[in-house]
C-alpha atoms as a PDB file:
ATOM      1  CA  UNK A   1      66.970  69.126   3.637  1.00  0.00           C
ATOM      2  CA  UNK A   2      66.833  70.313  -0.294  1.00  0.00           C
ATOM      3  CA  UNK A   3      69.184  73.012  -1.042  1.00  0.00           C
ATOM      4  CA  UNK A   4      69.556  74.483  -4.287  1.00  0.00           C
ATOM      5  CA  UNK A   5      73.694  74.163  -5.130  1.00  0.00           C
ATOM      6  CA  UNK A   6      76.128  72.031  -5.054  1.00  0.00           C
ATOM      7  CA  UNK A   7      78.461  73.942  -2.634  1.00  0.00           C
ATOM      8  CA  UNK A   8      79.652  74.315   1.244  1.00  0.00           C
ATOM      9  CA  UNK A   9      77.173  75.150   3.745  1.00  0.00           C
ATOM     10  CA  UNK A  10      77.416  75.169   7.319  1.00  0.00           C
ATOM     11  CA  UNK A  11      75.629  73.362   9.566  1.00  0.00           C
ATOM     12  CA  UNK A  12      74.554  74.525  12.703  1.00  0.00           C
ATOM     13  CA  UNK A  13      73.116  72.418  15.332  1.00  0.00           C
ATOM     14  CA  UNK A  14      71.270  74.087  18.493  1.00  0.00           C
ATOM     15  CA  UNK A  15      71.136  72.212  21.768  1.00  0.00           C
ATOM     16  CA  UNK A  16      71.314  72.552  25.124  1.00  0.00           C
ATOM     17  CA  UNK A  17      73.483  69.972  27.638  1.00  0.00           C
ATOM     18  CA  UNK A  18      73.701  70.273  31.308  1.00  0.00           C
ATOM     19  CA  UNK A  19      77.296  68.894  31.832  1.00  0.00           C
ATOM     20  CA  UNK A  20      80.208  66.853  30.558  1.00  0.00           C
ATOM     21  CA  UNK A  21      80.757  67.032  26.458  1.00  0.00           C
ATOM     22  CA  UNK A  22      78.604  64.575  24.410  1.00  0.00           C
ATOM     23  CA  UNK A  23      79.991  64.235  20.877  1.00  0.00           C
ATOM     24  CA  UNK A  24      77.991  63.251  17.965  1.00  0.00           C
ATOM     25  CA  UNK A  25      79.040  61.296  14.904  1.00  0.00           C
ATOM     26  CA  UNK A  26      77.681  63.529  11.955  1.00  0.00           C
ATOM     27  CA  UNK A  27      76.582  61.771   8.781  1.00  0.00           C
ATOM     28  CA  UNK A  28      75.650  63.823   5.465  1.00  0.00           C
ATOM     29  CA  UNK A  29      74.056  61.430   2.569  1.00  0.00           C
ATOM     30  CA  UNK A  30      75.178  58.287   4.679  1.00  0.00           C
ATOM     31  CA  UNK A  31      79.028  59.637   4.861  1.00  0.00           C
ATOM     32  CA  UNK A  32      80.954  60.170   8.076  1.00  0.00           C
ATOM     33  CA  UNK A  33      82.070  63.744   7.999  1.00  0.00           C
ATOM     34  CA  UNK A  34      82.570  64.284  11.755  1.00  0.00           C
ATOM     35  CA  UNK A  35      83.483  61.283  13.844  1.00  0.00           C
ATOM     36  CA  UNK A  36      82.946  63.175  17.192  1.00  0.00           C
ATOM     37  CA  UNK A  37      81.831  66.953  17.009  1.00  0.00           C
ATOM     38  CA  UNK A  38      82.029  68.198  19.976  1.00  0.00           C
ATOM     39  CA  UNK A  39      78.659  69.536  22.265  1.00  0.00           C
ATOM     40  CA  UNK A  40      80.350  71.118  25.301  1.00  0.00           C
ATOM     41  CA  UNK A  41      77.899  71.866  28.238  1.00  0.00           C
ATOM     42  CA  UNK A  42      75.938  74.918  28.212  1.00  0.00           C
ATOM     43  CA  UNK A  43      74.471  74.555  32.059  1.00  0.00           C
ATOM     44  CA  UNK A  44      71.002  73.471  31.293  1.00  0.00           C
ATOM     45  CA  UNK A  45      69.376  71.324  29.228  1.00  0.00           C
ATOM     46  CA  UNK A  46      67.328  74.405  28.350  1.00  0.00           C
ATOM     47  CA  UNK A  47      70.143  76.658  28.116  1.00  0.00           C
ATOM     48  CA  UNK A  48      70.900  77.225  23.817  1.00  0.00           C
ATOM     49  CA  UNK A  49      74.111  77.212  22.408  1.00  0.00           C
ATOM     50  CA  UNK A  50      75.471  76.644  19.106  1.00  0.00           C
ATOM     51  CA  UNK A  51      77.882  73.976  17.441  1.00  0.00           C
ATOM     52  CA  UNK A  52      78.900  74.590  13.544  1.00  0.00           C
ATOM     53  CA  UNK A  53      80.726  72.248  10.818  1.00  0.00           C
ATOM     54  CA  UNK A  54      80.869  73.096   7.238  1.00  0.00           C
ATOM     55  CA  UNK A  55      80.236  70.590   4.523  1.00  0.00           C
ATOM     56  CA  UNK A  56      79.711  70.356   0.860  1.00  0.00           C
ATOM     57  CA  UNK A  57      75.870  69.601   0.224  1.00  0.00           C
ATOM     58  CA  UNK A  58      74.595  68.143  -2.973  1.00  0.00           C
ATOM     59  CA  UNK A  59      71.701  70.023  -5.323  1.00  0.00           C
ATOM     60  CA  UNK A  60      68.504  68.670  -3.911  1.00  0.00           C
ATOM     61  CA  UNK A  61      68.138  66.156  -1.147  1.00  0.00           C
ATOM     62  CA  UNK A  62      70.519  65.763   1.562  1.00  0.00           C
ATOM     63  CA  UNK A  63      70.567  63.779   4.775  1.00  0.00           C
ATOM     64  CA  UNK A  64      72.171  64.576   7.937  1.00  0.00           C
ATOM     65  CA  UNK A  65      72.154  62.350  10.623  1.00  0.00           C
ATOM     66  CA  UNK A  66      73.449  63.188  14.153  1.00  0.00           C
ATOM     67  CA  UNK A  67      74.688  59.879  16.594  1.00  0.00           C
ATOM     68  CA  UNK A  68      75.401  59.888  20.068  1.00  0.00           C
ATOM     69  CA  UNK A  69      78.671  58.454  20.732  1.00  0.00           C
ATOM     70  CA  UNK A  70      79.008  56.399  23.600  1.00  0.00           C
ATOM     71  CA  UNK A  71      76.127  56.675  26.860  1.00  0.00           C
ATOM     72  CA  UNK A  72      74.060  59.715  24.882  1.00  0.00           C
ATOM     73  CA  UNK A  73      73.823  62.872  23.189  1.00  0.00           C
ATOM     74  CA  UNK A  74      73.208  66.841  23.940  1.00  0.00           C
ATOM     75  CA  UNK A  75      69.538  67.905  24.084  1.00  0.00           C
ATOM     76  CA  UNK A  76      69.361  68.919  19.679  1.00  0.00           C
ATOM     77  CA  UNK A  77      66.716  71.778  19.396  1.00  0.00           C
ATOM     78  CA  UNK A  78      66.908  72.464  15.447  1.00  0.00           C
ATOM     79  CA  UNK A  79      69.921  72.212  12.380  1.00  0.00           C
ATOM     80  CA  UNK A  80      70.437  75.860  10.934  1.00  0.00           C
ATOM     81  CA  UNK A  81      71.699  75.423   7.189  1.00  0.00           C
ATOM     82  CA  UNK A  82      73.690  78.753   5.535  1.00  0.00           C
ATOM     83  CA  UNK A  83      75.043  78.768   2.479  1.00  0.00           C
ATOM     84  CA  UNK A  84      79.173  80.116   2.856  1.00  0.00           C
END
């Protein structure tokens, strides 16, 4: 993602999970900044919900990188970036 400003933004990840909690190592520019963010169920795997964590982004191009920990991950429908 390119954002315009050094500064925090959070990130909000969409999914859906039909039981248990899957966290997710998240990664921003190659950097663990949450070693398991937790994706509680939402019911479905087509049922939406959102998670949020709030990082500092660099001015231009940023990578973030979501990892299943362990047997897999929640279903990921889209990252949401909003400037705090």
């Amino acid at each position: 993602m390119n954002v315009g400003t050094l500064r925090q933004y959070e990130l909000q990840f969409r999914y859906g999970l039909e039981s248990g909690d899957r966290p997710l190592e998240i990664k921003v520019n190659g950097q663990i900044v949450e070693s398991g963010l937790s994706f509680p169920a939402t019911g479905s795997w087509s049922t939406w919900e959102t998670v949020s964590t709030v990082q500092i982004l660099n001015a231009g191009i940023n990578t973030v990188r979501a990892t299943a920990i362990g047997y897999s991950g929640a279903n990921l429908d889209h990252l949401k970036v909003i400037s705090q």
